[in-house]
Protein backbone atom coordinates (compact mmCIF):
# COMPACT_ATOMS: atom_id res chain seq x y z
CA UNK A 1 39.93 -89.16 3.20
CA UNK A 2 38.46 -86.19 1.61
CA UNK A 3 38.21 -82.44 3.21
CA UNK A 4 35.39 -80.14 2.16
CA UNK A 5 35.65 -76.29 3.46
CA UNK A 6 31.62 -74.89 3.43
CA UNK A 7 32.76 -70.96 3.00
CA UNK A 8 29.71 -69.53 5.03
CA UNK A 9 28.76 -66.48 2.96
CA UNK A 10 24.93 -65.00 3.44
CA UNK A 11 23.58 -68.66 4.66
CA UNK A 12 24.94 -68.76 8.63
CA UNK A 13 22.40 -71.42 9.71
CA UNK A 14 22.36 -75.16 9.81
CA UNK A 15 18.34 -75.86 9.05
CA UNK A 16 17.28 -76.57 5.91
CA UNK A 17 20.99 -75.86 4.28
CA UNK A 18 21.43 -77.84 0.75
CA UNK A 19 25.13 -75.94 0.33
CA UNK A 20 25.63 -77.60 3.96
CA UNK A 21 24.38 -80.56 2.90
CA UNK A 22 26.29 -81.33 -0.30
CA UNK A 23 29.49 -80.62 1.35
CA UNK A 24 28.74 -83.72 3.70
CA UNK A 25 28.15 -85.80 0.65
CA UNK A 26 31.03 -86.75 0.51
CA UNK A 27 33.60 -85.30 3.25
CA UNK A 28 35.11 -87.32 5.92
CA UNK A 29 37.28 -83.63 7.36
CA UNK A 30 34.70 -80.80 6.79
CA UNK A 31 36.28 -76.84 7.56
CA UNK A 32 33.25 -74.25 8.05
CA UNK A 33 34.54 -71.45 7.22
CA UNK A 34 33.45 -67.44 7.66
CA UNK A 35 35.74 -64.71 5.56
CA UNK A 36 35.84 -61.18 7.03
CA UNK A 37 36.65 -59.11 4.05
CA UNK A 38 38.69 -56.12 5.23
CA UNK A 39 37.18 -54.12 2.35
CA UNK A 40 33.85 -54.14 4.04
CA UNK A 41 35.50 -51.75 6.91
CA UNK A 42 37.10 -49.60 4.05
CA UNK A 43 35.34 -46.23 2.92
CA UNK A 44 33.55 -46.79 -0.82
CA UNK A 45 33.41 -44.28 -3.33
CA UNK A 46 30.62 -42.35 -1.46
CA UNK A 47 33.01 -42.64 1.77
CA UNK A 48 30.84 -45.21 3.62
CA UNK A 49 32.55 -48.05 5.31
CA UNK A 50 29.97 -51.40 3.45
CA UNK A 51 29.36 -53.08 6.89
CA UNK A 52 28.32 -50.20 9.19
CA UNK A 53 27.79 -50.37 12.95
CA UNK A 54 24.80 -51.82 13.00
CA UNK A 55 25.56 -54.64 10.52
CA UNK A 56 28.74 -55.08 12.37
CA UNK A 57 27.27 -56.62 15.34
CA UNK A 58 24.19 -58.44 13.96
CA UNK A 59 26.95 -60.09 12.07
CA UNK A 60 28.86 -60.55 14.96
CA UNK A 61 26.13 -62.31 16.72
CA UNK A 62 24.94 -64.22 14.29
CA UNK A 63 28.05 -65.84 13.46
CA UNK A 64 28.52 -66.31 17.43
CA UNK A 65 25.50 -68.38 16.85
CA UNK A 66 26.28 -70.25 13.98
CA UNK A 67 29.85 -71.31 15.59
CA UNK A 68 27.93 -73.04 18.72
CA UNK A 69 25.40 -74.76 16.21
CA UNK A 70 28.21 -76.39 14.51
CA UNK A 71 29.79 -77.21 17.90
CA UNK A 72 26.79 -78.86 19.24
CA UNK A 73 27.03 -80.97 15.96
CA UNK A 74 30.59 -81.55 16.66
CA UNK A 75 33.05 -79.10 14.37
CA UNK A 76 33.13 -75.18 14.63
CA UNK A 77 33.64 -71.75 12.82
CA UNK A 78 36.73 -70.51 11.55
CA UNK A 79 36.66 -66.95 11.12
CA UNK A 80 39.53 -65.46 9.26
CA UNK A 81 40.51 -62.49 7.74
CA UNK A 82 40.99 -61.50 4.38
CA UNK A 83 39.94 -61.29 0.61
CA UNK A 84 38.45 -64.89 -0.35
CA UNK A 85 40.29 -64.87 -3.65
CA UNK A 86 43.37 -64.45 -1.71
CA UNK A 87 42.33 -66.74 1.89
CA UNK A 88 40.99 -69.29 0.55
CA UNK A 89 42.96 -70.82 -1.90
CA UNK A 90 45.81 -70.61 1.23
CA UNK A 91 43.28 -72.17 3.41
CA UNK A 92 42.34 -75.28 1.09
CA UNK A 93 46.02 -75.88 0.26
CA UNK A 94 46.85 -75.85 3.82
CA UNK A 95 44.33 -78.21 4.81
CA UNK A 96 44.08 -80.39 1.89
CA UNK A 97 40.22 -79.77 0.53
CA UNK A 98 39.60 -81.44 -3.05
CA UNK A 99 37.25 -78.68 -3.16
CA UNK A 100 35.12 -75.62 -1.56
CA UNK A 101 31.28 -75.88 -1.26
CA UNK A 102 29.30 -72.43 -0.81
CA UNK A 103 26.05 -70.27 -1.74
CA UNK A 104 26.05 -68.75 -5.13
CA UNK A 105 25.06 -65.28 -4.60
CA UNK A 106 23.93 -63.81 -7.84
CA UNK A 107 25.31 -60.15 -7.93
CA UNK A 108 28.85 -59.10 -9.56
CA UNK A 109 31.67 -58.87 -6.36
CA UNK A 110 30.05 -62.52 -5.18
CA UNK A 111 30.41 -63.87 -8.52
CA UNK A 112 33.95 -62.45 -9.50
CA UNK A 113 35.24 -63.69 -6.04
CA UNK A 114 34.25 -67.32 -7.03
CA UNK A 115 36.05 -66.80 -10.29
CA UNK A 116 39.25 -66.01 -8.76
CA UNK A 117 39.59 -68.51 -6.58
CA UNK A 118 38.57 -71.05 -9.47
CA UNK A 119 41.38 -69.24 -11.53
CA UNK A 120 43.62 -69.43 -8.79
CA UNK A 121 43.26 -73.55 -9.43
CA UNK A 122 40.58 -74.15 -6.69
CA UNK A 123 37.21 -76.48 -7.22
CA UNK A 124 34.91 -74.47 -6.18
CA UNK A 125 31.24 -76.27 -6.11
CA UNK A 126 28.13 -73.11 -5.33
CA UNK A 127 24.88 -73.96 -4.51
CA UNK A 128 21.76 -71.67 -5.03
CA UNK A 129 19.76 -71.87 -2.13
CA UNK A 130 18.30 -68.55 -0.85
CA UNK A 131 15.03 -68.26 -2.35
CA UNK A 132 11.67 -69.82 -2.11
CA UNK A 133 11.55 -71.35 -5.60
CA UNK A 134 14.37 -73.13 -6.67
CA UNK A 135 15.52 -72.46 -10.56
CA UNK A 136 14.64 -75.57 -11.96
CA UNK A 137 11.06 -74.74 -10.75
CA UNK A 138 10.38 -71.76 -12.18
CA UNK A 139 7.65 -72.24 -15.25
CA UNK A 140 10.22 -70.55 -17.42
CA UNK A 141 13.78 -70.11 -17.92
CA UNK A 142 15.98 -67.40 -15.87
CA UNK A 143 16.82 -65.76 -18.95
CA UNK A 144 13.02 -65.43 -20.07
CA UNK A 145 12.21 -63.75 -16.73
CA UNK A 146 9.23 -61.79 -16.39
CA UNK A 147 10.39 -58.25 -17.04
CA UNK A 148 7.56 -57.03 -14.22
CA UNK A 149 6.95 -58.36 -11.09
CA UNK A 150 3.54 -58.51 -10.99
CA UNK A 151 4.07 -61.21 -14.25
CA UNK A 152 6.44 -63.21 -12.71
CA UNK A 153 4.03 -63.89 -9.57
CA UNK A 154 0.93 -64.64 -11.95
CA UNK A 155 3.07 -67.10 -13.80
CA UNK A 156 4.50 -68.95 -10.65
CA UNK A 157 0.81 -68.98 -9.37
CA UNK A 158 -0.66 -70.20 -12.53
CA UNK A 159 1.87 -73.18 -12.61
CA UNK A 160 0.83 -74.06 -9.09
CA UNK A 161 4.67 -73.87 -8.42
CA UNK A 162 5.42 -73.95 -4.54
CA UNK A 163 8.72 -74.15 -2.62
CA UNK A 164 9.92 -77.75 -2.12
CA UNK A 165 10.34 -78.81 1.61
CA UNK A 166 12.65 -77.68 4.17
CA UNK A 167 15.65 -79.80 5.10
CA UNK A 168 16.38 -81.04 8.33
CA UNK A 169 19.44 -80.21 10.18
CA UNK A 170 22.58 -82.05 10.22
CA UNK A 171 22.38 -84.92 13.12
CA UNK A 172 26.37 -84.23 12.97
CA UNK A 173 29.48 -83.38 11.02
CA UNK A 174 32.37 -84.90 9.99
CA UNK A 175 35.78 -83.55 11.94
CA UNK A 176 37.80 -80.88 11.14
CA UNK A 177 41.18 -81.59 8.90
CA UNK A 178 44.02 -82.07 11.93
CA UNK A 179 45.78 -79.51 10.14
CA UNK A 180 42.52 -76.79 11.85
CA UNK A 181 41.58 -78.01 15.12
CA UNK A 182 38.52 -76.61 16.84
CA UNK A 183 39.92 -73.89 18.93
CA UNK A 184 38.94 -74.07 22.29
CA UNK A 185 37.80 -70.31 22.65
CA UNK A 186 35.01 -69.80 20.26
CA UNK A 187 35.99 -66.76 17.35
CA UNK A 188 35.04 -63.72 17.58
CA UNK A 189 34.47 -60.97 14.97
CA UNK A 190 34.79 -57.63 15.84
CA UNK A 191 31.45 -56.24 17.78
CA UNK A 192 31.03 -52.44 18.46
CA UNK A 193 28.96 -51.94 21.14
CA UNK A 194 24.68 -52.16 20.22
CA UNK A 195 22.37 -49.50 19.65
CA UNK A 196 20.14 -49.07 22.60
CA UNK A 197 17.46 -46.87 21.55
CA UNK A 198 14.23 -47.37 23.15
CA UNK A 199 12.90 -46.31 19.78
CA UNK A 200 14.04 -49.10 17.94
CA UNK A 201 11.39 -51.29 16.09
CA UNK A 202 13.99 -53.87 15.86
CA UNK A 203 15.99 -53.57 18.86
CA UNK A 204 18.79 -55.60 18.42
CA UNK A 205 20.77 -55.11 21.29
CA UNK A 206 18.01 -57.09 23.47
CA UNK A 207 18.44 -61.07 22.86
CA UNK A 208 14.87 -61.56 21.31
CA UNK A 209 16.15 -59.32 18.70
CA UNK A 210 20.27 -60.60 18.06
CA UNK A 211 21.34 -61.79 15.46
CA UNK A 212 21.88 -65.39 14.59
CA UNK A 213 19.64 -68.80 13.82
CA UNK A 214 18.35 -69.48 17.21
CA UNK A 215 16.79 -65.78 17.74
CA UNK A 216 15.29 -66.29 14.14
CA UNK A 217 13.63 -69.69 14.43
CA UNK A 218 12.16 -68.36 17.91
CA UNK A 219 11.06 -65.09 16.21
CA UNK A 220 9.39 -67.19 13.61
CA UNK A 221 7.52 -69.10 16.11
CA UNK A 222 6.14 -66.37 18.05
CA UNK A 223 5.08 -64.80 15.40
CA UNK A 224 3.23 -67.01 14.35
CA UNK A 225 1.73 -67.64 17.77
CA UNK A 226 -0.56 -64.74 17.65
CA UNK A 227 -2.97 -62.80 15.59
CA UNK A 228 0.05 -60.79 13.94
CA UNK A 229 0.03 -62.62 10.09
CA UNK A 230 -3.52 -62.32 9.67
CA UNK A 231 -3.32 -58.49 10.51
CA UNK A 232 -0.21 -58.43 8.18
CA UNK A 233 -1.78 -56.68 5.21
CA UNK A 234 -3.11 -54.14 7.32
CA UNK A 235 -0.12 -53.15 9.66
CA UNK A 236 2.61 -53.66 7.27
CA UNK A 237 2.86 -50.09 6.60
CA UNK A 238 3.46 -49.19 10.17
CA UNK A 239 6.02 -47.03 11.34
CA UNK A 240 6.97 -47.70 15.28
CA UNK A 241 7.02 -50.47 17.17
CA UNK A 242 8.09 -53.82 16.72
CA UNK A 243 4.69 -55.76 15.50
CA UNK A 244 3.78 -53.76 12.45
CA UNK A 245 5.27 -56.11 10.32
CA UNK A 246 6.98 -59.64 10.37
CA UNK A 247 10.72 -58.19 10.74
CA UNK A 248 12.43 -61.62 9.22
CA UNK A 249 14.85 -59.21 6.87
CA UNK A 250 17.73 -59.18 9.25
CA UNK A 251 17.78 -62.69 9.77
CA UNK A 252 16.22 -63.76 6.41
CA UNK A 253 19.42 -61.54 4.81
CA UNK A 254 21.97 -63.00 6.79
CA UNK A 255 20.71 -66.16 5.91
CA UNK A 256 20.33 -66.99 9.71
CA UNK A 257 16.52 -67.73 8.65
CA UNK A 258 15.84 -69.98 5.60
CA UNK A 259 12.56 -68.81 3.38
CA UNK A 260 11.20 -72.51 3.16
CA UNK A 261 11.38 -72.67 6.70
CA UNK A 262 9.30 -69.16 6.41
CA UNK A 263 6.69 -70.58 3.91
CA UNK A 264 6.60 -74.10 5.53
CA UNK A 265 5.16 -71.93 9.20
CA UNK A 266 3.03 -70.35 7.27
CA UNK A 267 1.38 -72.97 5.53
CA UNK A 268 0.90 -74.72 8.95
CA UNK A 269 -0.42 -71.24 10.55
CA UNK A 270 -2.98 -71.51 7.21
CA UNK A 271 -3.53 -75.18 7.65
CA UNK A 272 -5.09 -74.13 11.38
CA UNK A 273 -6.37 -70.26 11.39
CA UNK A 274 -7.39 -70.38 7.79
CA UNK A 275 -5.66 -68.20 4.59
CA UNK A 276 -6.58 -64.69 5.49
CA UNK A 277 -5.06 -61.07 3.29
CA UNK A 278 -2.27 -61.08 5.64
CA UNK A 279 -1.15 -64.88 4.72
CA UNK A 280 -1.36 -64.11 1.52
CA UNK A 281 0.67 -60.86 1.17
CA UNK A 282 3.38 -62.41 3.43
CA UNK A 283 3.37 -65.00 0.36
CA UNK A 284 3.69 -62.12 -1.92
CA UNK A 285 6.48 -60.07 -0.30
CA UNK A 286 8.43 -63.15 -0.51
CA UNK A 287 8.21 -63.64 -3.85
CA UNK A 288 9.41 -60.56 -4.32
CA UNK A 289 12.88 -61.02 -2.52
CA UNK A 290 12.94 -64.12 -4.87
CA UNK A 291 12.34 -61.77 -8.02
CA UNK A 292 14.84 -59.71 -7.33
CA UNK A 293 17.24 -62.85 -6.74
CA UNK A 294 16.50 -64.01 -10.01
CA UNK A 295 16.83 -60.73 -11.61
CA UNK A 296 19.95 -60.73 -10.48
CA UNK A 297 20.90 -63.87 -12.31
CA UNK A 298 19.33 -62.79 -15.42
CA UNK A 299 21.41 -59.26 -16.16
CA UNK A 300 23.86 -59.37 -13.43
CA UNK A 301 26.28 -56.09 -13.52
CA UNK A 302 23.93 -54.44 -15.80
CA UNK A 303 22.10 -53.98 -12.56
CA UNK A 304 24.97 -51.90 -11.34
CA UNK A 305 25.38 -49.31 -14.37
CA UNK A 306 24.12 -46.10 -13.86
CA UNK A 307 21.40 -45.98 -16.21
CA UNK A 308 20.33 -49.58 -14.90
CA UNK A 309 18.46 -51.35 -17.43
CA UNK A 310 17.32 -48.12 -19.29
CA UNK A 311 18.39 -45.58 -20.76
CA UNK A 312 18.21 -42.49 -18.43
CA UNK A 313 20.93 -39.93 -18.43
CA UNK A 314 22.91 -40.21 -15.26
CA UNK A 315 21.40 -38.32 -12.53
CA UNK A 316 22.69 -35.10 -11.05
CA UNK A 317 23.93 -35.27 -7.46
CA UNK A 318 24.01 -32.10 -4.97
CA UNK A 319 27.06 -33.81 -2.52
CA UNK A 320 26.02 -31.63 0.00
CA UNK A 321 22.21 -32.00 0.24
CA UNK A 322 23.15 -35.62 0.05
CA UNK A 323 25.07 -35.45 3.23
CA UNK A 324 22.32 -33.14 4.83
CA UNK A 325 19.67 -36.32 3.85
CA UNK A 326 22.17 -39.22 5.15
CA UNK A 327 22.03 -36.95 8.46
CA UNK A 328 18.97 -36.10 8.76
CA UNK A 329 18.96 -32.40 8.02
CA UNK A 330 17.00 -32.06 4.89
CA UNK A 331 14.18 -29.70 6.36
CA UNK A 332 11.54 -32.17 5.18
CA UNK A 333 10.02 -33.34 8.57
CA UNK A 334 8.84 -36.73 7.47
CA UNK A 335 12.23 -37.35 5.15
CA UNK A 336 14.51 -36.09 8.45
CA UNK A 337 12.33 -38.61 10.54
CA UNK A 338 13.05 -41.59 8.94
CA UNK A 339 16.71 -40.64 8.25
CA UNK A 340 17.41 -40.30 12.04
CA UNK A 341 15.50 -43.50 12.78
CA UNK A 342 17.66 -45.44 10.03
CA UNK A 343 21.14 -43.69 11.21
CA UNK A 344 20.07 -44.60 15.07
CA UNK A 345 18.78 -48.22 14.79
CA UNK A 346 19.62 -49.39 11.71
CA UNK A 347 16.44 -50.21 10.92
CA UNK A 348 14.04 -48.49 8.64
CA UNK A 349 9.82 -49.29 7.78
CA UNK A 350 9.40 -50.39 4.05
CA UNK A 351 6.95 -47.07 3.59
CA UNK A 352 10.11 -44.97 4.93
CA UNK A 353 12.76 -46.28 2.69
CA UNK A 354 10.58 -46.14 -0.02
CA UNK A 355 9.44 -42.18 1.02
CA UNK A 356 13.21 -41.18 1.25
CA UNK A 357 14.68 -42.51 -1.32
CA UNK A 358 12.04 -40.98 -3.36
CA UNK A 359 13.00 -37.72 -1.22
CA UNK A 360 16.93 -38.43 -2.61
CA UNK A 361 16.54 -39.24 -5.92
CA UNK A 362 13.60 -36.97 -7.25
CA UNK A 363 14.04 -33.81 -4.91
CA UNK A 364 17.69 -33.25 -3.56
CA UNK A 365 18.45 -34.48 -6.32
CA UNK A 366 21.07 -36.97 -5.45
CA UNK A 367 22.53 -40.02 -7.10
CA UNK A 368 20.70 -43.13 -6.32
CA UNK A 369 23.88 -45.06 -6.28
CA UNK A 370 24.83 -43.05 -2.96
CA UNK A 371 21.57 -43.25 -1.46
CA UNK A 372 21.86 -47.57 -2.19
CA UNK A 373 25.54 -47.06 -0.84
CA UNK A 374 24.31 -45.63 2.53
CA UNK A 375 21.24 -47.96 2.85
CA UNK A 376 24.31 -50.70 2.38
CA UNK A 377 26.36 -49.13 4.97
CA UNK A 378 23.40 -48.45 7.60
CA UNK A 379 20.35 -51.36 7.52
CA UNK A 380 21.00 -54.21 9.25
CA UNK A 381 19.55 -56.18 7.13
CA UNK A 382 20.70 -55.41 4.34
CA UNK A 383 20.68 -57.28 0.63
CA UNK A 384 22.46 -56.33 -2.16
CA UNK A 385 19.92 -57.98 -4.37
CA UNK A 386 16.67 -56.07 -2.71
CA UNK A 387 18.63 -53.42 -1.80
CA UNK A 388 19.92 -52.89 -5.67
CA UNK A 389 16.19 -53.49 -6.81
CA UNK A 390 14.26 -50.85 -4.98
CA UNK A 391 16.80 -48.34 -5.72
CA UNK A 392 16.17 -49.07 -9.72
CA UNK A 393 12.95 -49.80 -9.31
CA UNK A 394 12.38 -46.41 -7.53
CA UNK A 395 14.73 -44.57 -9.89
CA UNK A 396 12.96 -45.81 -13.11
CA UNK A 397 16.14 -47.62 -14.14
CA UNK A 398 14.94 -51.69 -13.26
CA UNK A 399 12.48 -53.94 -15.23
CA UNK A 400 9.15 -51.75 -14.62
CA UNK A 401 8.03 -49.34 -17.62
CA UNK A 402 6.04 -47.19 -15.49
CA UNK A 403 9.01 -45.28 -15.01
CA UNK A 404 9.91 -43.48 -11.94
CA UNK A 405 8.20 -43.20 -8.56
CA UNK A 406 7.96 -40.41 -6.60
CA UNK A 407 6.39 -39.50 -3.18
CA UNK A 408 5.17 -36.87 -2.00
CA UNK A 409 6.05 -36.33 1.80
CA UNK A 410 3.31 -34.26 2.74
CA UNK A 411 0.82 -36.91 1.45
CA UNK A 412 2.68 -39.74 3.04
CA UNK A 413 2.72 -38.19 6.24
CA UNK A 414 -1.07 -37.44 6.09
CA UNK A 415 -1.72 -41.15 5.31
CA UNK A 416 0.67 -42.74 7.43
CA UNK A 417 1.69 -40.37 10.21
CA UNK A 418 -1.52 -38.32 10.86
CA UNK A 419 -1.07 -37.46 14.26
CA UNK A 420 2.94 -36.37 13.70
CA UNK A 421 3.66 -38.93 16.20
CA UNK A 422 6.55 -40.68 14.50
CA UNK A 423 8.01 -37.25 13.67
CA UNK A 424 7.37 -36.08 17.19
CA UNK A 425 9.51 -39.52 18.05
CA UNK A 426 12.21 -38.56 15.60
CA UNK A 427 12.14 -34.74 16.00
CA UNK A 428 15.67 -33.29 16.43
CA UNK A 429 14.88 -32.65 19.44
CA UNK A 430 14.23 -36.58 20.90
């Protein structure tokens, strides 16, 4: 008899899962298993609590989600509480597991957490499975990635290189070890009540919008249902609303969504509207979740020193202009817009975050360490990979020599807000 705990991490889903489905190679007991790190509720060294409000209870929901999918295929969630390094080690010597199956998550705190429980005398087996192109596909090797984006694309569409197929579900799972039965009420993490804000574009507290794997695979298929991919080029940069772009972050970071299962819809939406701009540049913002991924494996903490992967002088930081951005109080309309929309929903446009982080690191100025800590703390769907490449990229300390970016809010808001409706929508006085 051999028991296998899958240690759900950022892949809560049972569709196309290959960390899933090498754990049920061979297991005849299978514990799923979800670790709520306490440190995730404790303040960081900008004073933010990691898992804010708004992540709190997408999480919450989506692992509500994920615990009836694995009922329906006959086991269950166990949610418990604690460091992995320290949980899990008790947890496979309670139950007997030869080993423990899970994603391999490319950034430093994923990685050293693996370590420990391997040092701690644990098998440990991870599987890489959240991006569209799977290592051994790549036309190169991860250590000979692309330093720039815009190579790494040309090169993966030069080689013809696509993502391989999505796997089917599970038709079941083995038991649970008699040592964890499936408790009979369903676990629960810790949900603070929603956000309802009318002004949401990804209102979350409505069950269209919730987190977990059914919500996502419905999203998917509505959205694919209308004219909104073909438009996608054209609306992404949209501010309000909920149709201005595709919106699969919060699920696609949670892992609720697979990206094959993405790419696989929208090859059949090509296969019977046609390939259109829109298609195509939904293509090509997933391949840039992937490049950060794999930039990730390729310099790993590097990505986490000040200077980055140059050489810039660490940046100044005014700590309380910083707290008057994270607020909302800067006295730059446009900046103090999106702020308050981020703070309020949890959700943020890609034009916005990309206007005020500018804002934070190039005008306050303010560390853009605290300004990634915040995003951490605040998006719902947050990504420590994406999340750690913007900042960089924006700060002129990631791959791309151009150096640093900065917007100017008064052009931004002529090009994007015209009419001052969004900052109208946001005003301190909404």
């Amino acid at each position: 008899m051999t028991t296998v705990i899958y240690w759900f991490r950022s892949d809560c889903r049972v569709h196309d899962h290959p960390g899933l489905q090498a754990a049920l190679r061979d297991a005849t007991r299978l514990l799923p298993v979800f670790v709520d790190d306490p440190r995730q509720q404790q303040p960081d060294r900008w004073g933010f609590a990691p898992r804010g409000r708004h992540r709190q209870v997408f999480l919450a929901d989506t692992l509500a989600d994920l615990d009836a999918s694995l009922r329906r295929l006959g086991n269950g969630l166990e949610i418990v509480t604690g460091t992995p390094e320290t949980v899990l080690p008790a947890l496979a010597r309670a139950c007997g597991a030869s080993r423990i199956v899970c994603e391999d998550i490319p950034c430093p705190q994923e990685q050293d957490a693996v370590r420990a429980i391997r040092a701690a005398g644990i098998t440990v087996q991870t599987i890489w499975h959240a991006t569209l192109i799977a290592p051994p596909q790549l036309p190169f090797a991860v250590a000979d990635l692309p330093g720039v984006f815009t190579r790494f694309r040309v090169r993966i569409e030069e080689a013809g290189v696509l993502p391989l197929q999505p796997l089917p579900e599970p038709v079941s799972l083995p038991p649970r070890p008699a040592a964890c039965p499936v408790p009979d009420v369903p676990p629960r993490l810790a949900r603070p009540e929603p956000a309802h804000d009318p002004r949401s574009a990804f209102p979350y507290a409505e069950p269209a919008w919730q987190g977990g794997e059914q919500a996502a695979l419905r999203h998917l298929h509505a959205y694919f249902s209308d004219d909104r991919a073909p438009t996608y080029k054209a609306t992404r940069n949209g501010l309000t609303g909920t149709s201005y772009s595709s919106k699969w972050s919060p699920w696609l970071a949670t892992g609720a969504l697979s990206p094959r299962r993405v790419f696989a819809a929208l090859r059949d939406h090509e296969a019977e509207a046609g390939v259109s701009d829109g298609s195509y540049w939904l293509w090509f913002e997933l391949l840039w979740r992937d490049y950060f991924r794999f930039l990730h494996a390729r310099h790993g903490s590097r990505l986490y020193r000040v200077e980055g992967l140059g050489q810039l002088p660490p940046p100044r930081h005014d700590a309380r202009r910083f707290a008057d951005w994270c607020a909302g109080r800067s006295g730059q309309a446009f900046v103090d817009a999106g702020m308050r929309d981020l703070a309020a929903t949890g959700f943020l446009s890609n034009r916005m975050r990309q206007m005020v982080a500018s804002w934070l690191i190039h005008d306050v100025p303010g560390d853009w360490r605290a300004g990634a800590a915040w995003f951490e703390s605040q998006l719902m769907d947050y990504d420590p990979c994406s999340n750690q490449g913007n900042w960089l990229y924006l700060a002129g300390r990631g791959t791309d020599p151009r150096g640093v970016r900065r917007f100017c809010p008064r052009r931004q808001a002529e090009q994007y807000d015209p009419d001052g409706a969004y900052r109208r929508v946001w005003s301190a006085r909404a």
